[in-house]
C-alpha atoms as a PDB file:
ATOM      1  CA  UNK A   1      92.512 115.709 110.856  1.00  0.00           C
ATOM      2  CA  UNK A   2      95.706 113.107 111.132  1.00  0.00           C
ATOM      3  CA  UNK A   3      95.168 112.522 107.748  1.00  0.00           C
ATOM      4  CA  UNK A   4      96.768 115.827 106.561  1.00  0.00           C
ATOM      5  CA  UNK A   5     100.329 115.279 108.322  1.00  0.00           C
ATOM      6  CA  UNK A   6     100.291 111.600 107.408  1.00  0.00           C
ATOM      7  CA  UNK A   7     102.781 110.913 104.366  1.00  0.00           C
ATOM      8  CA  UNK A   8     101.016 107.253 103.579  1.00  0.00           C
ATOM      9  CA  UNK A   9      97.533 109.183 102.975  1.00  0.00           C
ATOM     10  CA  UNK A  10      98.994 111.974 101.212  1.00  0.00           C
ATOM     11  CA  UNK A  11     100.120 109.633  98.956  1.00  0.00           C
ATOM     12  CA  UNK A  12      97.451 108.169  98.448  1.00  0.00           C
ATOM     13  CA  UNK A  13      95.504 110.888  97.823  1.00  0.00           C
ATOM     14  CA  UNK A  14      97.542 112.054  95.251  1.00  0.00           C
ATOM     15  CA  UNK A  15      96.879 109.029  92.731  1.00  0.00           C
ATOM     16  CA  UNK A  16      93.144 109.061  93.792  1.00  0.00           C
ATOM     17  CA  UNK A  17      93.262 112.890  92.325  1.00  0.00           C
ATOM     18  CA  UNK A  18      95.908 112.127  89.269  1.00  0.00           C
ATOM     19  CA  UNK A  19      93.940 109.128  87.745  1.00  0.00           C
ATOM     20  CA  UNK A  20      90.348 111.144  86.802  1.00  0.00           C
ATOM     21  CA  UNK A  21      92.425 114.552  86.039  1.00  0.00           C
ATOM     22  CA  UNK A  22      95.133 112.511  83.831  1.00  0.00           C
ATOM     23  CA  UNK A  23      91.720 110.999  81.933  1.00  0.00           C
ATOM     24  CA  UNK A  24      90.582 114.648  81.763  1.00  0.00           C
ATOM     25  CA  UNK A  25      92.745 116.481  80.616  1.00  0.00           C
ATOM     26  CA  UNK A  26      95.050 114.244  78.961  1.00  0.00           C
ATOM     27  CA  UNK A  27      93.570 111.174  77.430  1.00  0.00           C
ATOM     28  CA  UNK A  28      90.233 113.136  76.397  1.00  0.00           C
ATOM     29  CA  UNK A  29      92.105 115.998  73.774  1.00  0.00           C
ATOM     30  CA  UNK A  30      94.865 113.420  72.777  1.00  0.00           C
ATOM     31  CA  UNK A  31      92.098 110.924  71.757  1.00  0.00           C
ATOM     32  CA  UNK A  32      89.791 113.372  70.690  1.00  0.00           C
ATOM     33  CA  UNK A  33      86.959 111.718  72.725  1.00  0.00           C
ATOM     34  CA  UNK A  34      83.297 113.136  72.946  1.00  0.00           C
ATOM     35  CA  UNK A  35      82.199 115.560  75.727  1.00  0.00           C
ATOM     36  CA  UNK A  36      80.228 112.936  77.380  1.00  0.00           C
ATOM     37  CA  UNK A  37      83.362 111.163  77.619  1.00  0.00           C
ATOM     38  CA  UNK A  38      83.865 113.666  80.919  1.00  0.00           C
ATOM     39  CA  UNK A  39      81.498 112.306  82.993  1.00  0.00           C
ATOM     40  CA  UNK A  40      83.354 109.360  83.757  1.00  0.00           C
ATOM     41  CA  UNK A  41      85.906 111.330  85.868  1.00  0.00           C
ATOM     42  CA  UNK A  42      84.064 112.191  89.048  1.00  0.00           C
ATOM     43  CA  UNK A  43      82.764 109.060  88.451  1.00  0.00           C
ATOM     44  CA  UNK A  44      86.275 107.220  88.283  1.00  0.00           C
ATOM     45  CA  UNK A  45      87.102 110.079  91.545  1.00  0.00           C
ATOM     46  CA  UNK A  46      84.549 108.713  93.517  1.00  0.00           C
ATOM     47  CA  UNK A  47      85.411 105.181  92.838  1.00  0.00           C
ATOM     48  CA  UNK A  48      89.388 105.736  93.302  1.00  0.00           C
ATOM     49  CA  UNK A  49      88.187 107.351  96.850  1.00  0.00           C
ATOM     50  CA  UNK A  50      85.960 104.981  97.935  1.00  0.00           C
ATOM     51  CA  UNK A  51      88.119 102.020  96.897  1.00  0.00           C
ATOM     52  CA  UNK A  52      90.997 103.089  98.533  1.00  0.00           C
ATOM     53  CA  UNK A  53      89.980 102.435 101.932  1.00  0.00           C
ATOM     54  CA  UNK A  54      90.392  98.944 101.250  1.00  0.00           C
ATOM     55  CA  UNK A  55      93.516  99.263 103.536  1.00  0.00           C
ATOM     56  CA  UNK A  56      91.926 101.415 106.010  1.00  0.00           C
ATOM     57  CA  UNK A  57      92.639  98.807 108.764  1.00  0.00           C
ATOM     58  CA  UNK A  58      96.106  98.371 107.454  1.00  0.00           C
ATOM     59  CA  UNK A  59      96.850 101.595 107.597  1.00  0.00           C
ATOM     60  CA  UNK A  60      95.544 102.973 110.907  1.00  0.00           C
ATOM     61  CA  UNK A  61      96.467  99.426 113.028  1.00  0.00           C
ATOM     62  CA  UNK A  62      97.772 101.417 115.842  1.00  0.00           C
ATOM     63  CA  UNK A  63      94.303 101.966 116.852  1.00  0.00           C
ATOM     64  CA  UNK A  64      93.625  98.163 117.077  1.00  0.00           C
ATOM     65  CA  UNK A  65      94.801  97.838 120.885  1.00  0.00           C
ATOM     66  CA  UNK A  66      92.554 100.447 122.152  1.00  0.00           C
ATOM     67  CA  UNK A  67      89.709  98.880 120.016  1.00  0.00           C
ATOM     68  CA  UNK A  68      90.292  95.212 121.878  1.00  0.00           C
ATOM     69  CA  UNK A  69      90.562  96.642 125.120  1.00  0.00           C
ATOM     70  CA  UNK A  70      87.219  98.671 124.230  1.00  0.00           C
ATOM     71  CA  UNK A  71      85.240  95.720 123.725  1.00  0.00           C
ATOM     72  CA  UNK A  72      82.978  94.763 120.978  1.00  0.00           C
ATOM     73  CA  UNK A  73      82.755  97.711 119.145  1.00  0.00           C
ATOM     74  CA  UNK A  74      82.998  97.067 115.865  1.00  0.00           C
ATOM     75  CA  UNK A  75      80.150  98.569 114.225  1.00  0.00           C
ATOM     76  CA  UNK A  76      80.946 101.791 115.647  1.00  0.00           C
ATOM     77  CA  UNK A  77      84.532 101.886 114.540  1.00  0.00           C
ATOM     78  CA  UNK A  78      83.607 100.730 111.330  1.00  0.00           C
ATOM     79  CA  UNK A  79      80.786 103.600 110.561  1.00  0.00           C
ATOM     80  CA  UNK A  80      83.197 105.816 112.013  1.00  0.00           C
ATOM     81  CA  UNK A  81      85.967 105.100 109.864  1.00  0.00           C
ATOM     82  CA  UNK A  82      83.039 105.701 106.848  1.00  0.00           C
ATOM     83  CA  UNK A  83      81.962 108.463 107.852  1.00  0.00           C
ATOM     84  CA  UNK A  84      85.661 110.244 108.194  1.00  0.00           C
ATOM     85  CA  UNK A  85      86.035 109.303 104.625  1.00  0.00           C
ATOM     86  CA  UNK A  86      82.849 111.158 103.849  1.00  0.00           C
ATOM     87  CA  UNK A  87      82.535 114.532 104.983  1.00  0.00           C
ATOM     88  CA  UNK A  88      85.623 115.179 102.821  1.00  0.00           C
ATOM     89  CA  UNK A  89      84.891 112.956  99.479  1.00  0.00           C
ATOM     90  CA  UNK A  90      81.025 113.367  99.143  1.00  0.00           C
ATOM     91  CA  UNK A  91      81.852 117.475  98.906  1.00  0.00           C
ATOM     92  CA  UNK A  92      84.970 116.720  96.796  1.00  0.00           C
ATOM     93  CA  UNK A  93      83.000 114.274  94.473  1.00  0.00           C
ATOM     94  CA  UNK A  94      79.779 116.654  94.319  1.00  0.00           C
ATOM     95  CA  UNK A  95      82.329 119.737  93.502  1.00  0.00           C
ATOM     96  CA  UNK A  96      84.148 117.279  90.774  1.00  0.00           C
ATOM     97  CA  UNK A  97      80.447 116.949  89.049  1.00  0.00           C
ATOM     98  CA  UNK A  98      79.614 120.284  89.149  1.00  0.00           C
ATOM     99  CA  UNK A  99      82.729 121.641  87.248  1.00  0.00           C
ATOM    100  CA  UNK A 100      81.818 118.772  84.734  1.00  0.00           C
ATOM    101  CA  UNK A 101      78.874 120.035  84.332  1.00  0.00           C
ATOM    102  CA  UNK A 102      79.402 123.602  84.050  1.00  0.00           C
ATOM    103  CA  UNK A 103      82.524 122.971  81.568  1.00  0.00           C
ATOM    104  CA  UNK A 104      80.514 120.753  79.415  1.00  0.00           C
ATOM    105  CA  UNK A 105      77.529 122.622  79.605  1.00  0.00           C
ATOM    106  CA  UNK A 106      75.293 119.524  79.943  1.00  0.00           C
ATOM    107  CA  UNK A 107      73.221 120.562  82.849  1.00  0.00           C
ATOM    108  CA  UNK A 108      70.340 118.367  81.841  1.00  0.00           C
ATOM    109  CA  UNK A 109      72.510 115.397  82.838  1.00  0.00           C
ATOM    110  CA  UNK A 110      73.094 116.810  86.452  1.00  0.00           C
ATOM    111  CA  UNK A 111      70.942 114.347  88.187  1.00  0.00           C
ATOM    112  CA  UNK A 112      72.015 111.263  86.789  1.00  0.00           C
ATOM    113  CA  UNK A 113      76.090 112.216  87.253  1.00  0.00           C
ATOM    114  CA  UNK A 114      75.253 113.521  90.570  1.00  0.00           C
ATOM    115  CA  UNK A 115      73.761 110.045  91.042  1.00  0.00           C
ATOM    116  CA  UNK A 116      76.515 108.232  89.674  1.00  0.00           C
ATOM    117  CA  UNK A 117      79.142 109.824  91.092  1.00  0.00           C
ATOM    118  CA  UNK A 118      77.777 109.674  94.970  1.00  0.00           C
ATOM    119  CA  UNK A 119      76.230 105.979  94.608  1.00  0.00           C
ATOM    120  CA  UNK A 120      79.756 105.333  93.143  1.00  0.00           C
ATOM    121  CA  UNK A 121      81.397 106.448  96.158  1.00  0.00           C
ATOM    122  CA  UNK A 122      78.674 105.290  98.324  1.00  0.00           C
ATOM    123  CA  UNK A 123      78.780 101.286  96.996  1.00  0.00           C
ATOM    124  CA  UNK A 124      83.148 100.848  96.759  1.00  0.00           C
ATOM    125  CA  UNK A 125      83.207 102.361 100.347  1.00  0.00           C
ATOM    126  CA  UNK A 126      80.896  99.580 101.578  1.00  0.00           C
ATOM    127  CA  UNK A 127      82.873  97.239  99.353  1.00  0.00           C
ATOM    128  CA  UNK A 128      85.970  98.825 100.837  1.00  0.00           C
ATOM    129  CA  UNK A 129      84.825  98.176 104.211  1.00  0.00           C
ATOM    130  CA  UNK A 130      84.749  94.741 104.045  1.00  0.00           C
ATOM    131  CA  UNK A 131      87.564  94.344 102.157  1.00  0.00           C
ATOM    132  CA  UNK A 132      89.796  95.925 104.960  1.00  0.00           C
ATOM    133  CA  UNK A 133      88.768  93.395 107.502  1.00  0.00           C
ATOM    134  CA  UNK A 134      88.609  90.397 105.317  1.00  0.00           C
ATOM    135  CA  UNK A 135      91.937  91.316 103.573  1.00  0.00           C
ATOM    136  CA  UNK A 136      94.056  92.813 105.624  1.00  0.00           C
ATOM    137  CA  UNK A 137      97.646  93.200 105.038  1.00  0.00           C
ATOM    138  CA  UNK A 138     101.061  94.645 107.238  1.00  0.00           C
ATOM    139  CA  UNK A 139     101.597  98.364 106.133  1.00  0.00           C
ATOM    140  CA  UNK A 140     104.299 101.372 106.888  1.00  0.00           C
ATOM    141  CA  UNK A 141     103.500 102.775 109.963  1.00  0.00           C
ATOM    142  CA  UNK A 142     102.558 106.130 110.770  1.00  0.00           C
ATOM    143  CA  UNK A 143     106.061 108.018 110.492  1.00  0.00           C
ATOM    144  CA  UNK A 144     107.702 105.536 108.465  1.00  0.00           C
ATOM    145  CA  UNK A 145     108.474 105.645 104.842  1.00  0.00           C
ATOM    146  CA  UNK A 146     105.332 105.844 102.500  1.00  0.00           C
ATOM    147  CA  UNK A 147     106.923 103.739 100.057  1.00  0.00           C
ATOM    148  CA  UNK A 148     108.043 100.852 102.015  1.00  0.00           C
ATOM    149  CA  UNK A 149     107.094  97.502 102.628  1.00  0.00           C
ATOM    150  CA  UNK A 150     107.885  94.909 104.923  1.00  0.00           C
ATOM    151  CA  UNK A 151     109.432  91.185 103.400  1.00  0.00           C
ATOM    152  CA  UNK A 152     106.310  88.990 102.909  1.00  0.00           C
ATOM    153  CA  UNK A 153     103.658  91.827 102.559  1.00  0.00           C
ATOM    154  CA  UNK A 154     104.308  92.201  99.063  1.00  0.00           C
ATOM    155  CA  UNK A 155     101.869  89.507  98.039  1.00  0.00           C
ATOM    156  CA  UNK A 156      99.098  90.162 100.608  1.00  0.00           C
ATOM    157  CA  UNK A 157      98.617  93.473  99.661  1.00  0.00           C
ATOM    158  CA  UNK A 158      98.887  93.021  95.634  1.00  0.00           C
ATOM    159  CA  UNK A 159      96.073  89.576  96.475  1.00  0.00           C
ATOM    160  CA  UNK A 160      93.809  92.291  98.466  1.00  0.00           C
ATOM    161  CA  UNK A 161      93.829  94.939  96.062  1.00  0.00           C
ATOM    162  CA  UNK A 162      92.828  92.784  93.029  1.00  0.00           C
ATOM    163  CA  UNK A 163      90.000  91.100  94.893  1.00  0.00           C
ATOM    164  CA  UNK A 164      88.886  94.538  96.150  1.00  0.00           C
ATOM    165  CA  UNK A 165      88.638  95.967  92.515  1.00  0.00           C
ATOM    166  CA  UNK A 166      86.848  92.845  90.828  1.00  0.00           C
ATOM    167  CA  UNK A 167      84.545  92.971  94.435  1.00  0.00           C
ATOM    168  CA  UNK A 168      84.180  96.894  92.792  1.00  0.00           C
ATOM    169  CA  UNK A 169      83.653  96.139  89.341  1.00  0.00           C
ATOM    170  CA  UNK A 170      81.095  93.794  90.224  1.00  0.00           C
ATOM    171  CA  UNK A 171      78.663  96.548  91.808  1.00  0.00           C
ATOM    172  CA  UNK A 172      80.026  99.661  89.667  1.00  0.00           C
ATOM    173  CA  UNK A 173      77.661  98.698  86.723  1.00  0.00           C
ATOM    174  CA  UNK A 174      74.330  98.696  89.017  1.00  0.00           C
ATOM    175  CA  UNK A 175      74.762 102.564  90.116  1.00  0.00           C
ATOM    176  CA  UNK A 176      76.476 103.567  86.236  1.00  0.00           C
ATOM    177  CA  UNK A 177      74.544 102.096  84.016  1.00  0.00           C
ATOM    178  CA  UNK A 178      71.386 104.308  83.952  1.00  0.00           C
ATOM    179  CA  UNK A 179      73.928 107.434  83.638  1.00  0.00           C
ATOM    180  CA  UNK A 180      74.823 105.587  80.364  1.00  0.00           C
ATOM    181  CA  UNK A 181      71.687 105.287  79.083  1.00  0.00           C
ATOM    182  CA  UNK A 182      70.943 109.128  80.520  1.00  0.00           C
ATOM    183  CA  UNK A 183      73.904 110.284  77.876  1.00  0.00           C
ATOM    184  CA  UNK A 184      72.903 108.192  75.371  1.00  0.00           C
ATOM    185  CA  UNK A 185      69.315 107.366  74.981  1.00  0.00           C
ATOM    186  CA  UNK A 186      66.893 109.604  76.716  1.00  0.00           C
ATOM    187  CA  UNK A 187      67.787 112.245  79.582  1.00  0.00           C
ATOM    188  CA  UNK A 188      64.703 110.754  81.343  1.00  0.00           C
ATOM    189  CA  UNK A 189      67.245 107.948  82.444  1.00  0.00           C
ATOM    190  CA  UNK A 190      69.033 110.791  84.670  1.00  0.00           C
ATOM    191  CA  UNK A 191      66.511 111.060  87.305  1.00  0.00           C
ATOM    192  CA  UNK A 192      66.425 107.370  87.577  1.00  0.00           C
ATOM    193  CA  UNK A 193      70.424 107.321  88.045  1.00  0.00           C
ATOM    194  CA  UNK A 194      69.803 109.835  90.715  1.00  0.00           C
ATOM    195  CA  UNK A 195      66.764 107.717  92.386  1.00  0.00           C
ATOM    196  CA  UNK A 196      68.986 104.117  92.025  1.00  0.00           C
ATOM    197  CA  UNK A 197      72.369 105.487  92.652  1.00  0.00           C
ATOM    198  CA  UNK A 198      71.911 106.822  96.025  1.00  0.00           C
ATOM    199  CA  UNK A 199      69.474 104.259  96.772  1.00  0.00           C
ATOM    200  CA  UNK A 200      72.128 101.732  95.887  1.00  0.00           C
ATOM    201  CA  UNK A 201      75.047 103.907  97.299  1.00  0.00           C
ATOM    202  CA  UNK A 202      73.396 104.257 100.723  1.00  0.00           C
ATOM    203  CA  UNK A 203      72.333 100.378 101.011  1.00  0.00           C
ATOM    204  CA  UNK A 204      75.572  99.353 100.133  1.00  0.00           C
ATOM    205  CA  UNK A 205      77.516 101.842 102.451  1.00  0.00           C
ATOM    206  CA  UNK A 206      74.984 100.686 105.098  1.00  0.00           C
ATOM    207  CA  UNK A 207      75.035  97.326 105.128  1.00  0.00           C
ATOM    208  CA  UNK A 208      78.766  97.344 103.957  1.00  0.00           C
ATOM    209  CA  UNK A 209      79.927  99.358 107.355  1.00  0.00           C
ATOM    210  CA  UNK A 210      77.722  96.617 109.695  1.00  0.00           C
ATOM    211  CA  UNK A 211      79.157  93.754 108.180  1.00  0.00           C
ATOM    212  CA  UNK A 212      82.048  94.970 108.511  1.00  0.00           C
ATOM    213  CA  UNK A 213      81.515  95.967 111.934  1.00  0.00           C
ATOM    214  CA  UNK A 214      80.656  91.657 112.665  1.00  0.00           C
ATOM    215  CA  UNK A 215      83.549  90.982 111.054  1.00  0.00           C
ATOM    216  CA  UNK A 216      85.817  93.061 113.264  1.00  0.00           C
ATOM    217  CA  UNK A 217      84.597  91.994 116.337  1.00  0.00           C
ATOM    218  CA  UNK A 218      84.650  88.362 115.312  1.00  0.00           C
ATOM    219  CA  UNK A 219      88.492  88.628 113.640  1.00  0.00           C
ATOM    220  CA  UNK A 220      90.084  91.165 115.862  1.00  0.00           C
ATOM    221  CA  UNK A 221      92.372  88.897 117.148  1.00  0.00           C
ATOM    222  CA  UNK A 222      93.588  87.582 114.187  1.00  0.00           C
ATOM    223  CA  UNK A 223      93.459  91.143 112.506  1.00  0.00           C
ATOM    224  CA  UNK A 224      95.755  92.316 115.158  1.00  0.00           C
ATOM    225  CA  UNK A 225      97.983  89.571 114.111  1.00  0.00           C
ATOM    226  CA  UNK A 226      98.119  90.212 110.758  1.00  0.00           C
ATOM    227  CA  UNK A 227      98.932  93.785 110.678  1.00  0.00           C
ATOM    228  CA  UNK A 228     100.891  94.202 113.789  1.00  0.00           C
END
């Protein structure tokens, strides 16, 4: 996969990792934080992952001219582009949960942070989706300094990322919540984190990706403009 030799994903990869391991194994033992404090960071991986790809247009315009010339496509490209993300993540976020659970020892609470952590991922890549043709901003091109930005993209990209991550507040709480109460009130609540999380994950991921998809083929024009 590109992805792999491209400086710009490595990156960002490399923030999506630090944030939930810095939370782990840093912030936990200095503040001397509960156990269950733990299962927020597969959590917090999956939504660093799936909100990321908030610039996935940005980042990977070069494909935009063989996506006009293909015609209207863009529910295709869009699942596509989802489903790239997840045959790596969903394994990665799955893995993250399991050594949670097997360092905490709190394997009655598998099925809600399984839930959790996959309808997290599932719900800010839909959210993500949209957000990468609605907000789209100019961004280093492949080869070109990681770090850079071009004069005037400053602000785009800073106004896209904020409205992506209040867009992924807003659903976080409907596919967390029940893992809450799971740790906190009854471990009953797991199995309905399980049944709601990837209920909400996949609805969101689905109907993220074809919206999406209109939105493309209605703005590629303008998208092209934007980030070429």
């Amino acid at each position: 996969m590109s992805w792999g030799t491209d400086a710009r994903y490595l990156v960002a990869a490399s923030g999506v990792v630090a944030l939930p391991v810095i939370f782990f194994a840093i912030a936990m033992p200095i503040l001397g934080l509960d156990t269950r404090w733990a299962f927020v960071a597969p959590v917090m991986l999956a939504a660093s992952i799936g909100w990321g790809r908030h610039n996935d247009v940005a980042y990977d315009h070069t494909a935009l001219w063989l996506d006009l010339v293909s015609g209207r496509l863009g529910r295709q490209i869009m699942v596509g582009r989802a489903q790239a993300t997840l045959v790596w993540a969903a394994p990665a976020c799955v893995l993250a949960a399991c050594g949670i659970l097997a360092w905490s020892g709190r394997w009655a609470a598998a099925p809600g942070l399984l839930g959790a952590t996959l309808g997290t991922l599932g719900a800010t890549l839909g959210v993500a989706s949209v957000a990468s043709v609605l907000l789209p901003y100019r961004a280093p091109a492949p080869g070109e300094n990681p770090f850079g930005a071009e004069v005037g993209s400053l602000g785009a990209s800073l106004g896209s990322q904020l409205l992506s991550s209040a867009a992924t507040l807003l659903v976080l709480p409907f596919v967390t919540v029940p893992l809450v109460l799971a740790l906190t009130v009854h471990t009953g609540w797991g199995w309905v984190a399980l049944v709601t999380g990837l209920g909400l994950g996949a609805t969101l991921l689905w109907g993220g990706t074809r919206l999406a998809g209109a939105l493309y083929d209605a703005r590629s024009g303008r998208l092209l403009a934007r980030v070429a």
